[in-house]
PDB file of N, CA and C in Angstrom:
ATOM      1  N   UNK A   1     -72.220 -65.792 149.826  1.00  0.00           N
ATOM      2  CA  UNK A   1     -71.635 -66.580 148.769  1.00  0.00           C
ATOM      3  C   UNK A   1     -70.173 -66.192 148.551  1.00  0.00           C
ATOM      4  N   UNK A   2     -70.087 -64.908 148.823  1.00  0.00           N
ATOM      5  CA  UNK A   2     -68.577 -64.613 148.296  1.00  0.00           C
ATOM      6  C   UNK A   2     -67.347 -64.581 149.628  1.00  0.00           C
ATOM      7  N   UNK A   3     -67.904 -65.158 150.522  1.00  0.00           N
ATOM      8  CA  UNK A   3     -66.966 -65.541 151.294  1.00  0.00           C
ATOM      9  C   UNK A   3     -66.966 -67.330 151.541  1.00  0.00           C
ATOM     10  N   UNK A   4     -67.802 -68.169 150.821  1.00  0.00           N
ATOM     11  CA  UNK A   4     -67.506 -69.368 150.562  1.00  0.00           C
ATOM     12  C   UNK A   4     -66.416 -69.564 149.461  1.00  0.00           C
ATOM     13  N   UNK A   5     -66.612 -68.893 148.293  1.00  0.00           N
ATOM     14  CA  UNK A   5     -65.422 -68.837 147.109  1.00  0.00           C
ATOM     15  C   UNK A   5     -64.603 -68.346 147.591  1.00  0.00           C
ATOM     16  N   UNK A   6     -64.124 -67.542 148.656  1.00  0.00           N
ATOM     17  CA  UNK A   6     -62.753 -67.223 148.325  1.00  0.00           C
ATOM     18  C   UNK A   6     -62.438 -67.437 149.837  1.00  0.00           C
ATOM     19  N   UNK A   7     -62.517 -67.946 150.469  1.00  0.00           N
ATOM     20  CA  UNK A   7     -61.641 -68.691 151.662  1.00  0.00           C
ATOM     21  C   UNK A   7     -61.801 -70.127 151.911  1.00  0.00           C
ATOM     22  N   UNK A   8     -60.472 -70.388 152.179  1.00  0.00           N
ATOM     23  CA  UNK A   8     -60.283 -71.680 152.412  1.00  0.00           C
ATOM     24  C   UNK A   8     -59.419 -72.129 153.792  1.00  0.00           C
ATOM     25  N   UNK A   9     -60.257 -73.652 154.371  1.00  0.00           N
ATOM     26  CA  UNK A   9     -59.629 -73.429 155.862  1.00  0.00           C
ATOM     27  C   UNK A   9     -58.363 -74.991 155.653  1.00  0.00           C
ATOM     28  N   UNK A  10     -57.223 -74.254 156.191  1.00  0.00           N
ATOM     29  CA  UNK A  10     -55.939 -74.851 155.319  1.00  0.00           C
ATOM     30  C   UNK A  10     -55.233 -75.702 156.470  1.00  0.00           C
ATOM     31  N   UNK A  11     -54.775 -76.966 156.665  1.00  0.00           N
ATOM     32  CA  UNK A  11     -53.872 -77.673 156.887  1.00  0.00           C
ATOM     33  C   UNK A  11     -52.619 -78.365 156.256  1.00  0.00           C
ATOM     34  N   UNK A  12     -51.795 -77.606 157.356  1.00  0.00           N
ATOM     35  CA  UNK A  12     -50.133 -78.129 156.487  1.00  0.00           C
ATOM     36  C   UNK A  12     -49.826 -79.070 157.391  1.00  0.00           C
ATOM     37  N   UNK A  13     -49.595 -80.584 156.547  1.00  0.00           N
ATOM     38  CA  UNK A  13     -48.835 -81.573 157.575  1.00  0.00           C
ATOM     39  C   UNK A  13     -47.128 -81.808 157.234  1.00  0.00           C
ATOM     40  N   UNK A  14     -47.201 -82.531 158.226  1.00  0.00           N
ATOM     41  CA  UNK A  14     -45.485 -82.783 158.222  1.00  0.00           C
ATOM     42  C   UNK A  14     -45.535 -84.342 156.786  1.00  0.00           C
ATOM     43  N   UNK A  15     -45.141 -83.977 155.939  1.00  0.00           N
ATOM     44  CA  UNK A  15     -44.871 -84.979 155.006  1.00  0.00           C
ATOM     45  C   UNK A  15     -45.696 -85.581 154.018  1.00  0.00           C
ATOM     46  N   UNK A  16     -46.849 -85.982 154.149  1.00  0.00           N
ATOM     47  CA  UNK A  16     -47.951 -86.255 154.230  1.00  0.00           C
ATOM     48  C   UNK A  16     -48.966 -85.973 154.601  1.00  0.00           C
ATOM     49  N   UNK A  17     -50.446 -85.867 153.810  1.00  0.00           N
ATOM     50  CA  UNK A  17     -51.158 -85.910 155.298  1.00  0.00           C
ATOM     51  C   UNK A  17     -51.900 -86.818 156.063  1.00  0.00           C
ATOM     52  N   UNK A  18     -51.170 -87.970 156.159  1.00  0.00           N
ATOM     53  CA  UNK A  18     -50.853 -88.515 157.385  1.00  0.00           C
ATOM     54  C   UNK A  18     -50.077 -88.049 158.427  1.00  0.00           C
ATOM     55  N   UNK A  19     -49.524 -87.516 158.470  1.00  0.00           N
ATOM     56  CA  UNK A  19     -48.431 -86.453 158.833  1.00  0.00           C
ATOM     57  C   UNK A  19     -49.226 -85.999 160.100  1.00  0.00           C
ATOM     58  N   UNK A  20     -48.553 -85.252 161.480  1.00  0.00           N
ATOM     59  CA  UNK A  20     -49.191 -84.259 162.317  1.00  0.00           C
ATOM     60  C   UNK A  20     -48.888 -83.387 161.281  1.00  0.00           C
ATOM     61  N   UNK A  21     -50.241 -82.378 161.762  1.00  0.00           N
ATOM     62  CA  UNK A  21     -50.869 -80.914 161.652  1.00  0.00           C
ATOM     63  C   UNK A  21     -49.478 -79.900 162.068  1.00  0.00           C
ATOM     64  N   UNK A  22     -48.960 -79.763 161.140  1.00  0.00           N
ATOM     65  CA  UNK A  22     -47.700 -78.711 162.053  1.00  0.00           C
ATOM     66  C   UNK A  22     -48.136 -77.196 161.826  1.00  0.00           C
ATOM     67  N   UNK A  23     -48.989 -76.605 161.239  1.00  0.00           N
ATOM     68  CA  UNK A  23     -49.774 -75.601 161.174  1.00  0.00           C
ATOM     69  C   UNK A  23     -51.287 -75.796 160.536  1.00  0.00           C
ATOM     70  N   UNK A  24     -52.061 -74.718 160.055  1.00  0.00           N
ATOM     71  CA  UNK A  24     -53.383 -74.373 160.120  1.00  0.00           C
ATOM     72  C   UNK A  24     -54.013 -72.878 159.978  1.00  0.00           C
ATOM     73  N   UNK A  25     -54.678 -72.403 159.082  1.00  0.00           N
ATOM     74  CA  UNK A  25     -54.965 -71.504 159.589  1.00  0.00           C
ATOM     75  C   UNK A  25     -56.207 -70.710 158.287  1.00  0.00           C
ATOM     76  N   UNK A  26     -56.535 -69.816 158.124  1.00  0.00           N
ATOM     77  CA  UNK A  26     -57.743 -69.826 156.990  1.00  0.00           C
ATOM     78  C   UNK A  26     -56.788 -68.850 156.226  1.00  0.00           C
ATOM     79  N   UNK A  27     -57.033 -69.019 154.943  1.00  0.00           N
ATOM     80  CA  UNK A  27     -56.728 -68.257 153.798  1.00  0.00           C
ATOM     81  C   UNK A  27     -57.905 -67.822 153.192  1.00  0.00           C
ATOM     82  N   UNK A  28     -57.570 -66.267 153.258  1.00  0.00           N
ATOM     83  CA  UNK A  28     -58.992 -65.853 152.170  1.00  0.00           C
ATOM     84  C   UNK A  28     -58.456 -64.337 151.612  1.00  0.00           C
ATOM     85  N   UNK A  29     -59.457 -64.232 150.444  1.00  0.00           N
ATOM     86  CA  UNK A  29     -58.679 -63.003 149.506  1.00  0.00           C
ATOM     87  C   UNK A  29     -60.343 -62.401 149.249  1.00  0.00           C
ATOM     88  N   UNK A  30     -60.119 -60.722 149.033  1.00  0.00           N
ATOM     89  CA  UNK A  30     -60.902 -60.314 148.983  1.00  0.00           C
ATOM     90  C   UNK A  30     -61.718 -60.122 147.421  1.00  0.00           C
ATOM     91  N   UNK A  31     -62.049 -59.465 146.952  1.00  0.00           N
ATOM     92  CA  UNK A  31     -62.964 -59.157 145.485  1.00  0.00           C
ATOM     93  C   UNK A  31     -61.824 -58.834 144.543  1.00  0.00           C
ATOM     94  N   UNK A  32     -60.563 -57.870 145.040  1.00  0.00           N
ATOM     95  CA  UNK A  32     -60.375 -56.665 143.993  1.00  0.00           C
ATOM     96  C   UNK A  32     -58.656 -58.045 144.491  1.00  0.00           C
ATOM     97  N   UNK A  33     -58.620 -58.441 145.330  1.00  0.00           N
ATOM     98  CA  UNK A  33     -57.272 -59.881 145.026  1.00  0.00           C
ATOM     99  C   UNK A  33     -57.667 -60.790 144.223  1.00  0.00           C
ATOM    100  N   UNK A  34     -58.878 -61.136 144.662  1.00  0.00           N
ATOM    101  CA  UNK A  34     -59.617 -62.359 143.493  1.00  0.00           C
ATOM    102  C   UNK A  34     -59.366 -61.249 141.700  1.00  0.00           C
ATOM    103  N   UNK A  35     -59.844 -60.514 141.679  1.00  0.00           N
ATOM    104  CA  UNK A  35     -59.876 -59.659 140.186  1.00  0.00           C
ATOM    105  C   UNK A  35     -58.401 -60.075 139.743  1.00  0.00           C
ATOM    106  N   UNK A  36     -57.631 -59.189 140.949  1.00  0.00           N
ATOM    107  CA  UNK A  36     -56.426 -59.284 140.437  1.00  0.00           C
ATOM    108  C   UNK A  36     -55.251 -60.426 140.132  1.00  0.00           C
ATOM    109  N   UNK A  37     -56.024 -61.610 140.247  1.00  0.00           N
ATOM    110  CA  UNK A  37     -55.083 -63.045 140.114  1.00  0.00           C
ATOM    111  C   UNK A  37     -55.921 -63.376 138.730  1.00  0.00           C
ATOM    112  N   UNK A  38     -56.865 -63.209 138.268  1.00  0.00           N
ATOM    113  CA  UNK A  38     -57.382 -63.897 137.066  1.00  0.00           C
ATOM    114  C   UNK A  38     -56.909 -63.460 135.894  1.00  0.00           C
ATOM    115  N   UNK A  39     -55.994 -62.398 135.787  1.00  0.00           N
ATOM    116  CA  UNK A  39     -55.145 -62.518 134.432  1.00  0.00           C
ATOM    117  C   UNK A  39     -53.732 -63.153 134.846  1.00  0.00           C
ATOM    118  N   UNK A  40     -53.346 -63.395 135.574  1.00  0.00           N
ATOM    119  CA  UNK A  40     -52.077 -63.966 135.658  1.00  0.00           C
ATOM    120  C   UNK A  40     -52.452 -65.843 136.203  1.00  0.00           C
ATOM    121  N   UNK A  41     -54.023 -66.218 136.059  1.00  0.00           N
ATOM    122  CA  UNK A  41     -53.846 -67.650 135.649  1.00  0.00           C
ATOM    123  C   UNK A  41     -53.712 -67.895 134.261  1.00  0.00           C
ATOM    124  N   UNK A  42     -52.858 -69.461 134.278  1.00  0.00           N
ATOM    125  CA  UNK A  42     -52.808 -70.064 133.192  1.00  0.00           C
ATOM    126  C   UNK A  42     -52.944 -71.656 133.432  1.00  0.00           C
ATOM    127  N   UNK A  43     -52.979 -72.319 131.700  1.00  0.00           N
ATOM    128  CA  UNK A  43     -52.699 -73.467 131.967  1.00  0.00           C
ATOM    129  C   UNK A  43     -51.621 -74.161 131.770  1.00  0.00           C
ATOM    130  N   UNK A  44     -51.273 -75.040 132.040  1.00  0.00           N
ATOM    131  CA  UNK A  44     -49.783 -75.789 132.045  1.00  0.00           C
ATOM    132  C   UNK A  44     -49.838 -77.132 131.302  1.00  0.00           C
ATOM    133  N   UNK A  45     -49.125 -77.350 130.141  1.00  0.00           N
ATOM    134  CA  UNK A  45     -48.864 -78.709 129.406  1.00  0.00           C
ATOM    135  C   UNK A  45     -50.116 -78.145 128.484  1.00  0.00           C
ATOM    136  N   UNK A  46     -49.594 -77.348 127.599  1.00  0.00           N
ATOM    137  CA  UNK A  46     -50.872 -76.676 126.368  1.00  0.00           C
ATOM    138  C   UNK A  46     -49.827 -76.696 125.919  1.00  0.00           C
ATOM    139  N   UNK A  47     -50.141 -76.858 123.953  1.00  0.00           N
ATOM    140  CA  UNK A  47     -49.215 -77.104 123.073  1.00  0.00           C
ATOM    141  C   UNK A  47     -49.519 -75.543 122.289  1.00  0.00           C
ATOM    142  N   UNK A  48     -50.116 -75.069 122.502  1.00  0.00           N
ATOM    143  CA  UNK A  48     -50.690 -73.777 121.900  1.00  0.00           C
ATOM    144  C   UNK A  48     -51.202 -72.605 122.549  1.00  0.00           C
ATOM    145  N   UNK A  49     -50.997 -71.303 122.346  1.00  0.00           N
ATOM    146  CA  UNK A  49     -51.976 -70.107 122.653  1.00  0.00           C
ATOM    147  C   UNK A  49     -53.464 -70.854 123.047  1.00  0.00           C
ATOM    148  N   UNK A  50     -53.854 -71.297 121.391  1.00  0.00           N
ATOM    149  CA  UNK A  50     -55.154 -71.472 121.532  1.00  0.00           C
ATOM    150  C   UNK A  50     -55.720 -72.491 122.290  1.00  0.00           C
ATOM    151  N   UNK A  51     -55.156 -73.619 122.410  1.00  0.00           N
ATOM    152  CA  UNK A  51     -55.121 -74.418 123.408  1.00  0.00           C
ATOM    153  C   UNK A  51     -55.170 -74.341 124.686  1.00  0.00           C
ATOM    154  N   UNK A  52     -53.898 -73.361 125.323  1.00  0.00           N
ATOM    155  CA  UNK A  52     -54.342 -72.880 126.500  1.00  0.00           C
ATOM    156  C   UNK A  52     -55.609 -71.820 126.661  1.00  0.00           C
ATOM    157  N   UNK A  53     -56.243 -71.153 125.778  1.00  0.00           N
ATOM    158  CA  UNK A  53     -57.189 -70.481 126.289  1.00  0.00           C
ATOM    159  C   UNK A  53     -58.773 -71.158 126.403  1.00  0.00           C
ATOM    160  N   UNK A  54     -58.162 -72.596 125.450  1.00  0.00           N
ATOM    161  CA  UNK A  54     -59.723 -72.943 125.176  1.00  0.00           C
ATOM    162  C   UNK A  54     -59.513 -73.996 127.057  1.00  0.00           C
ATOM    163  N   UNK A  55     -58.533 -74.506 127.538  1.00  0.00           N
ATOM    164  CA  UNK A  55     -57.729 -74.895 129.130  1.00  0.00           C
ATOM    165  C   UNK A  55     -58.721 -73.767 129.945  1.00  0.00           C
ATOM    166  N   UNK A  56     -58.298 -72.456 130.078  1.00  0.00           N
ATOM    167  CA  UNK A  56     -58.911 -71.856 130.681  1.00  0.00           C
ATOM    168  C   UNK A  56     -60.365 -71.241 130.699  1.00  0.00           C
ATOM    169  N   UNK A  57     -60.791 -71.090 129.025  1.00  0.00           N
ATOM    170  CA  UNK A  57     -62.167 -70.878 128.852  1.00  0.00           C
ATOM    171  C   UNK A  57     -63.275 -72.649 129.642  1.00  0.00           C
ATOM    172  N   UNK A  58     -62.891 -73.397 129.776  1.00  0.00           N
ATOM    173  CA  UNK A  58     -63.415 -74.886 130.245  1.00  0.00           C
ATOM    174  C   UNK A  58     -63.060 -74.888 131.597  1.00  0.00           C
ATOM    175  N   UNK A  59     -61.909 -74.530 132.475  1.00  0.00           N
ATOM    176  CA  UNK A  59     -61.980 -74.181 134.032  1.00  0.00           C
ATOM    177  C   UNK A  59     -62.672 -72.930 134.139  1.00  0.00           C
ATOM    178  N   UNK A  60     -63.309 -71.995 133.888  1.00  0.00           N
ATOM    179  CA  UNK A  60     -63.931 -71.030 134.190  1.00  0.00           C
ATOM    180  C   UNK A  60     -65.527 -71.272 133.957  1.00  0.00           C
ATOM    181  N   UNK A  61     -65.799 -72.321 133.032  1.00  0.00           N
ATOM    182  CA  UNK A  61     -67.005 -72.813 132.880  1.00  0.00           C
ATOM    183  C   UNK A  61     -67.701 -73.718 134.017  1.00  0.00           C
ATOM    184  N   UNK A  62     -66.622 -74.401 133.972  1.00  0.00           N
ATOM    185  CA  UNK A  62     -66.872 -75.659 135.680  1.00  0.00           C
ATOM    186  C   UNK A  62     -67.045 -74.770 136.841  1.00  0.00           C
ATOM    187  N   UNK A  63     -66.007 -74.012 136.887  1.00  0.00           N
ATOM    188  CA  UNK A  63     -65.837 -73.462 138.599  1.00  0.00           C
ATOM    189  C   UNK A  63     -67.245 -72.282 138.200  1.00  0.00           C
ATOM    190  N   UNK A  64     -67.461 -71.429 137.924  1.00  0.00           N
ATOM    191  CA  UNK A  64     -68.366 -70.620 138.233  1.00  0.00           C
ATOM    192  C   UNK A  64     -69.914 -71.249 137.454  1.00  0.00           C
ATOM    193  N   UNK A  65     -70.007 -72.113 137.057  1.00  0.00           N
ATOM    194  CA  UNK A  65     -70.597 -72.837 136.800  1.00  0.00           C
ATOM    195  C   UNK A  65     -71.521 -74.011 137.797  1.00  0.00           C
ATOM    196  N   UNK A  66     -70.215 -74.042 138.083  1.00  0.00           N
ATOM    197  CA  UNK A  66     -70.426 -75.302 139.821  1.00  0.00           C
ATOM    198  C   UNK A  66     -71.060 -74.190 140.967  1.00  0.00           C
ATOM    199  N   UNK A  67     -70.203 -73.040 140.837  1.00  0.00           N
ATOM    200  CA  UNK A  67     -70.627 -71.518 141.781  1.00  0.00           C
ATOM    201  C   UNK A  67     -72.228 -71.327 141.659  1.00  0.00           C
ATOM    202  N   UNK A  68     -72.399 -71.369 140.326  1.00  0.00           N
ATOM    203  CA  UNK A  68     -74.070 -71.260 139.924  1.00  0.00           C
ATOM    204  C   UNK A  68     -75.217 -72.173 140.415  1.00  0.00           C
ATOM    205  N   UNK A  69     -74.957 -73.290 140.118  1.00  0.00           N
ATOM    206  CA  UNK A  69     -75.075 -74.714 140.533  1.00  0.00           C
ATOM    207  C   UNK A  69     -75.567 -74.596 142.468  1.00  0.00           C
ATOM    208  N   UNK A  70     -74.189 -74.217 142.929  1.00  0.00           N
ATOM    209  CA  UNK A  70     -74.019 -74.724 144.222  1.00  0.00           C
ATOM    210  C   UNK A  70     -75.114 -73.520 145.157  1.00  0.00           C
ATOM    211  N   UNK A  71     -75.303 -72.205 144.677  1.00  0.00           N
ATOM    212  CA  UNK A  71     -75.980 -71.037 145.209  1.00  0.00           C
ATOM    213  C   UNK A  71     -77.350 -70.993 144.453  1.00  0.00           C
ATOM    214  N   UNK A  72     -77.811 -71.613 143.492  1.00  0.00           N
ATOM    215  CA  UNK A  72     -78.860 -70.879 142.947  1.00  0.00           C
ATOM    216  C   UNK A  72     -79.675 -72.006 143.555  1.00  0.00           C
ATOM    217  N   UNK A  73     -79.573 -73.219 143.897  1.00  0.00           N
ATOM    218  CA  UNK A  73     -80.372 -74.007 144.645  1.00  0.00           C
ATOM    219  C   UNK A  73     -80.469 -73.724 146.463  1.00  0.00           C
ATOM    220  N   UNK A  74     -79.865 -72.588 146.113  1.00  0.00           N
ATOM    221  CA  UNK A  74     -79.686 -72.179 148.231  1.00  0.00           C
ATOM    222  C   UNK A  74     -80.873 -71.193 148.170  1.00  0.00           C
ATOM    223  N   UNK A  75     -81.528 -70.858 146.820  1.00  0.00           N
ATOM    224  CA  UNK A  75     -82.641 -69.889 147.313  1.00  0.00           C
ATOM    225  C   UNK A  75     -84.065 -70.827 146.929  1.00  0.00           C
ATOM    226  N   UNK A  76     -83.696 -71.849 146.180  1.00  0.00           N
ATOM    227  CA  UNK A  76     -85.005 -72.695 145.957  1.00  0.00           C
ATOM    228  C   UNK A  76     -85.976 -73.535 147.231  1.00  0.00           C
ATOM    229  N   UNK A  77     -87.343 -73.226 147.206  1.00  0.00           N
ATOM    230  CA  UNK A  77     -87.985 -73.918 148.560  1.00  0.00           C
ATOM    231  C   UNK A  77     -88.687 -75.698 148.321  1.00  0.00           C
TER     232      UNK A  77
END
């Protein structure tokens, strides 16, 4: 599971992507990189502190939420 969340297999096109493929290649971060980026997210276009935290308390609900979702039916028969 924890190498589905944190890599991603990446195409950069020229302009578009319609564009050729002008590179490619996988991006992935480990446990203690993942730790270390989650205090320095935020949200953007919040009129408030509280606003942005209730922004980020609601993306942290979806994504590990969806995480829950997407793995806890991978052990059901």
């Amino acid at each position: 599971m924890w190498a589905d969340i944190t890599t991603n297999y990446t195409r950069i096109y020229q302009g578009s992507d319609l564009g050729p493929v002008i590179a490619a290649g996988v991006i992935s971060i480990g446990r203690q990189q993942l730790m270390e980026l989650i205090p320095i997210i935020h949200a953007t276009n919040t009129s408030s502190p509280a606003e942005n935290l209730k922004v980020l308390d609601d993306f942290g609900r979806f994504f590990f939420g969806s995480v829950w979702d997407t793995f806890s039916k991978l052990g059901r028969h």
